[in-house]
C-alpha atoms as a PDB file:
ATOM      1  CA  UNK A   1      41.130  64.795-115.842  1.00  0.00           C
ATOM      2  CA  UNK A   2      39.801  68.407-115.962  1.00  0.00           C
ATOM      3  CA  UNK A   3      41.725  70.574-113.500  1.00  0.00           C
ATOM      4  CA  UNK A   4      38.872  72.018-110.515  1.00  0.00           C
ATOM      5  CA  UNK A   5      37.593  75.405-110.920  1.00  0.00           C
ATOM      6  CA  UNK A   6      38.779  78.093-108.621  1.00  0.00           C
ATOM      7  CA  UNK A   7      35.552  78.695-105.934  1.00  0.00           C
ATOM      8  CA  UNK A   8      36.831  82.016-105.631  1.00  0.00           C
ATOM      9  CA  UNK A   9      37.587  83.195-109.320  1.00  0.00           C
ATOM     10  CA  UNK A  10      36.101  86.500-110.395  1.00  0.00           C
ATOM     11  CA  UNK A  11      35.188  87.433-106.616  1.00  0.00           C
ATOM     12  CA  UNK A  12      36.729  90.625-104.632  1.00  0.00           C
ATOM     13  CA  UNK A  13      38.194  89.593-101.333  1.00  0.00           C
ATOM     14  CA  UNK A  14      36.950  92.054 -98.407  1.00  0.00           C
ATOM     15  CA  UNK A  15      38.210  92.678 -95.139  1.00  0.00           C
ATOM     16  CA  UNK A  16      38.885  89.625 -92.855  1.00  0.00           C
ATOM     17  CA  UNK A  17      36.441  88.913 -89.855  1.00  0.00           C
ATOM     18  CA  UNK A  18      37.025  87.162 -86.659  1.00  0.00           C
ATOM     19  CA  UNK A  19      33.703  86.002 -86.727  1.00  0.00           C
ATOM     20  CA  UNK A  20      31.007  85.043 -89.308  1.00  0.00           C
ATOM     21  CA  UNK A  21      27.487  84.163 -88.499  1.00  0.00           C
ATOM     22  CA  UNK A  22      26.140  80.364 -88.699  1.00  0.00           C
ATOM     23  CA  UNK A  23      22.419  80.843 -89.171  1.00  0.00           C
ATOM     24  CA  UNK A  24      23.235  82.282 -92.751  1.00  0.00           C
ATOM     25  CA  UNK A  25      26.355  80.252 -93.570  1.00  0.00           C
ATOM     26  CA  UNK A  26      26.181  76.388 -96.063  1.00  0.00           C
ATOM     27  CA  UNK A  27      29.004  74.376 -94.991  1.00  0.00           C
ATOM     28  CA  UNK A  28      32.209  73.708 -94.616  1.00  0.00           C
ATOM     29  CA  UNK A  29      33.684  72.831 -98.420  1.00  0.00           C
ATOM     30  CA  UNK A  30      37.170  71.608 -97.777  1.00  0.00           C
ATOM     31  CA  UNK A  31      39.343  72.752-100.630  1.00  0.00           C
ATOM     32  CA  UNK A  32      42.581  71.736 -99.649  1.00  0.00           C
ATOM     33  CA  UNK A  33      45.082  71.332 -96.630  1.00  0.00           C
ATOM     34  CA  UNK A  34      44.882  74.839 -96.270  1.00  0.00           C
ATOM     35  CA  UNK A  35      41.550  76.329 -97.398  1.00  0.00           C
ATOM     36  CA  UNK A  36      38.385  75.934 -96.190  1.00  0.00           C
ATOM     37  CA  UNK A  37      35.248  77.604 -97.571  1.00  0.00           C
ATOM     38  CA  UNK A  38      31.242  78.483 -96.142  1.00  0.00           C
ATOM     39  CA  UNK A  39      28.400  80.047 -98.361  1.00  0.00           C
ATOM     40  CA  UNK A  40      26.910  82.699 -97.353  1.00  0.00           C
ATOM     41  CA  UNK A  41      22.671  83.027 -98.167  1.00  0.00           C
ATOM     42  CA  UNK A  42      22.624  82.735-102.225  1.00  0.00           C
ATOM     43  CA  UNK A  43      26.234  81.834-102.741  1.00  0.00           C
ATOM     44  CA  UNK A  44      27.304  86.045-103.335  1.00  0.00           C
ATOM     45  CA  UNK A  45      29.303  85.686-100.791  1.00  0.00           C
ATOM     46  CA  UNK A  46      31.757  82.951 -99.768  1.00  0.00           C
ATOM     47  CA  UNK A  47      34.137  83.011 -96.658  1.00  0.00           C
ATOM     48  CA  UNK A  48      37.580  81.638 -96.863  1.00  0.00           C
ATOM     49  CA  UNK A  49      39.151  80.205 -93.551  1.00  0.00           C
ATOM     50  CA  UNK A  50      41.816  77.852 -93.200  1.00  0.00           C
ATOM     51  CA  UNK A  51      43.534  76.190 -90.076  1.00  0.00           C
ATOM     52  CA  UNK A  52      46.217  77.661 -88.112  1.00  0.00           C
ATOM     53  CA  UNK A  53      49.138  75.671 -89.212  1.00  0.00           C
ATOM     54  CA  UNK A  54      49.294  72.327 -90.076  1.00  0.00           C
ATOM     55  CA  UNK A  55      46.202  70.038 -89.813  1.00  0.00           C
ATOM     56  CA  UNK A  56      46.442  66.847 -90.191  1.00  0.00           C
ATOM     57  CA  UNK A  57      43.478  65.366 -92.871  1.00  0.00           C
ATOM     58  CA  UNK A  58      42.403  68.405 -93.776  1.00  0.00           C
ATOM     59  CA  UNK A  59      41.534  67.138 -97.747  1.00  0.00           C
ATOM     60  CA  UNK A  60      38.716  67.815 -99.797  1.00  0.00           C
ATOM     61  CA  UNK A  61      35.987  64.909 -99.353  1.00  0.00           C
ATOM     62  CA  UNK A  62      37.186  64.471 -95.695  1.00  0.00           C
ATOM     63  CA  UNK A  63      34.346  65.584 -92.922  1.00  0.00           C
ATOM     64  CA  UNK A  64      34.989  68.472 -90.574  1.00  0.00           C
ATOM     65  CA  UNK A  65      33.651  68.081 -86.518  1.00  0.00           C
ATOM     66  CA  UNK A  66      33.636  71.583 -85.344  1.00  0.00           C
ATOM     67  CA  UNK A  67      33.114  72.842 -81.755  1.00  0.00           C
ATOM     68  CA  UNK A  68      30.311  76.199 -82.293  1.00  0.00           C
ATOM     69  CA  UNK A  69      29.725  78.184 -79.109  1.00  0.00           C
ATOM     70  CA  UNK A  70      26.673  79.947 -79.550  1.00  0.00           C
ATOM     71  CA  UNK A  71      25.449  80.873 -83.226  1.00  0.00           C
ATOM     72  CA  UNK A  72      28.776  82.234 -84.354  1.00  0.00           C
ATOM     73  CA  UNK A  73      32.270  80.201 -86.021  1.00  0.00           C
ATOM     74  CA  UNK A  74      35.102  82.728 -84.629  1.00  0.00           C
ATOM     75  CA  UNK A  75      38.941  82.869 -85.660  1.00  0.00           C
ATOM     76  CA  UNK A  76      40.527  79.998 -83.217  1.00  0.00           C
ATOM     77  CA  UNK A  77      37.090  77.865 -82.851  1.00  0.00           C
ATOM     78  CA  UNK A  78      38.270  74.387 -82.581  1.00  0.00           C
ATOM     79  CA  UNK A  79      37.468  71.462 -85.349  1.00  0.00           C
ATOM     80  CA  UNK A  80      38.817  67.919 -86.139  1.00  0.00           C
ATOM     81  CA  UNK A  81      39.052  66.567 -88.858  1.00  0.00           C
ATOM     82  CA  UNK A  82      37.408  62.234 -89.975  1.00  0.00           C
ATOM     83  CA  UNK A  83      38.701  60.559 -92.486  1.00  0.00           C
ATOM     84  CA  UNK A  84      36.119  58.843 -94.454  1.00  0.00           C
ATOM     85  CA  UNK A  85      36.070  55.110 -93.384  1.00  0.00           C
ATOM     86  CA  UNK A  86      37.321  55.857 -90.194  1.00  0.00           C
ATOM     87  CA  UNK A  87      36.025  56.479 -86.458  1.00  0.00           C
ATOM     88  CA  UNK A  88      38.365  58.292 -84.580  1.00  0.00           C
ATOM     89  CA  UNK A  89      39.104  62.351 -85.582  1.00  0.00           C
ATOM     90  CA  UNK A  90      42.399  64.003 -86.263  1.00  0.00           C
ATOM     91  CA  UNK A  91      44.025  66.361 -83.190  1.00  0.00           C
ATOM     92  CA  UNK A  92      41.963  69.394 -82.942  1.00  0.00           C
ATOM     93  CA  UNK A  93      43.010  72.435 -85.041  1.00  0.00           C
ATOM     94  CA  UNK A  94      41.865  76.030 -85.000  1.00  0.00           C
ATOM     95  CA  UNK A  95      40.434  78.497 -88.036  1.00  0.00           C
ATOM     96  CA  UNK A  96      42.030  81.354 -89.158  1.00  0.00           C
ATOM     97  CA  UNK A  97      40.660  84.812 -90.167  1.00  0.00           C
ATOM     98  CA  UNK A  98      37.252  84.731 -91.894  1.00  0.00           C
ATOM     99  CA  UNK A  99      38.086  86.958 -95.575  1.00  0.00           C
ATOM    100  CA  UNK A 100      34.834  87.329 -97.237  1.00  0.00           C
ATOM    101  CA  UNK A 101      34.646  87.040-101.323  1.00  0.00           C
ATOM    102  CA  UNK A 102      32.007  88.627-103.253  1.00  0.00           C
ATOM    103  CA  UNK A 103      30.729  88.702-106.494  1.00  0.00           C
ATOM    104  CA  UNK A 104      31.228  92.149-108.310  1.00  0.00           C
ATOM    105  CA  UNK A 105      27.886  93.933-109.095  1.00  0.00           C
ATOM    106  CA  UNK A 106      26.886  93.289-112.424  1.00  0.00           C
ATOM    107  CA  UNK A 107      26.090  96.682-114.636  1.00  0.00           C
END
């Protein structure tokens, strides 16, 4: 099997955010138990987030249930995590940092 392209390859992290805005954001990808990823507009930009400490489930494929207050997702929002073919959600965990990646500009 073909090892998974890195989502973030050739992109130029930025400065973290507490905060990114919703209304422009596609997702959450889950990439693994400790990264978690949302598209900003065209794809340009993604944000990478992951929880604070351990979270049980996190795994690519699984579903995230996250708490949004307002039209924001901010550093220590609460989620769960649901495990495909089941009905109750993992123990709530929290997000990190928001670190933007961006494409380079092409010349």
């Amino acid at each position: 099997m073909a090892a998974r392209s890195d989502p973030l390859a050739d992109r130029i992290a930025g400065q973290p955010a507490d905060c990114i805005s919703l209304s422009s954001t596609n997702g959450p990808e889950i990439v693994d138990a400790h990264t978690i990823l949302y598209r900003q507009g065209a794809g340009r930009t993604v944000w990478k987030t992951g929880p604070v400490g351990a979270c049980p489930s996190l795994a690519p494929l699984n579903t995230l249930i996250v708490d949004v207050w307002g039209g924001q997702l901010c550093r220590n929002d609460r989620f769960r995590v649901l495990t495909p073919g089941t009905s109750i959600p993992s123990p709530y965990c929290r997000f990190t940092r928001f670190t933007p990646y961006t494409l380079p500009d092409k010349r």
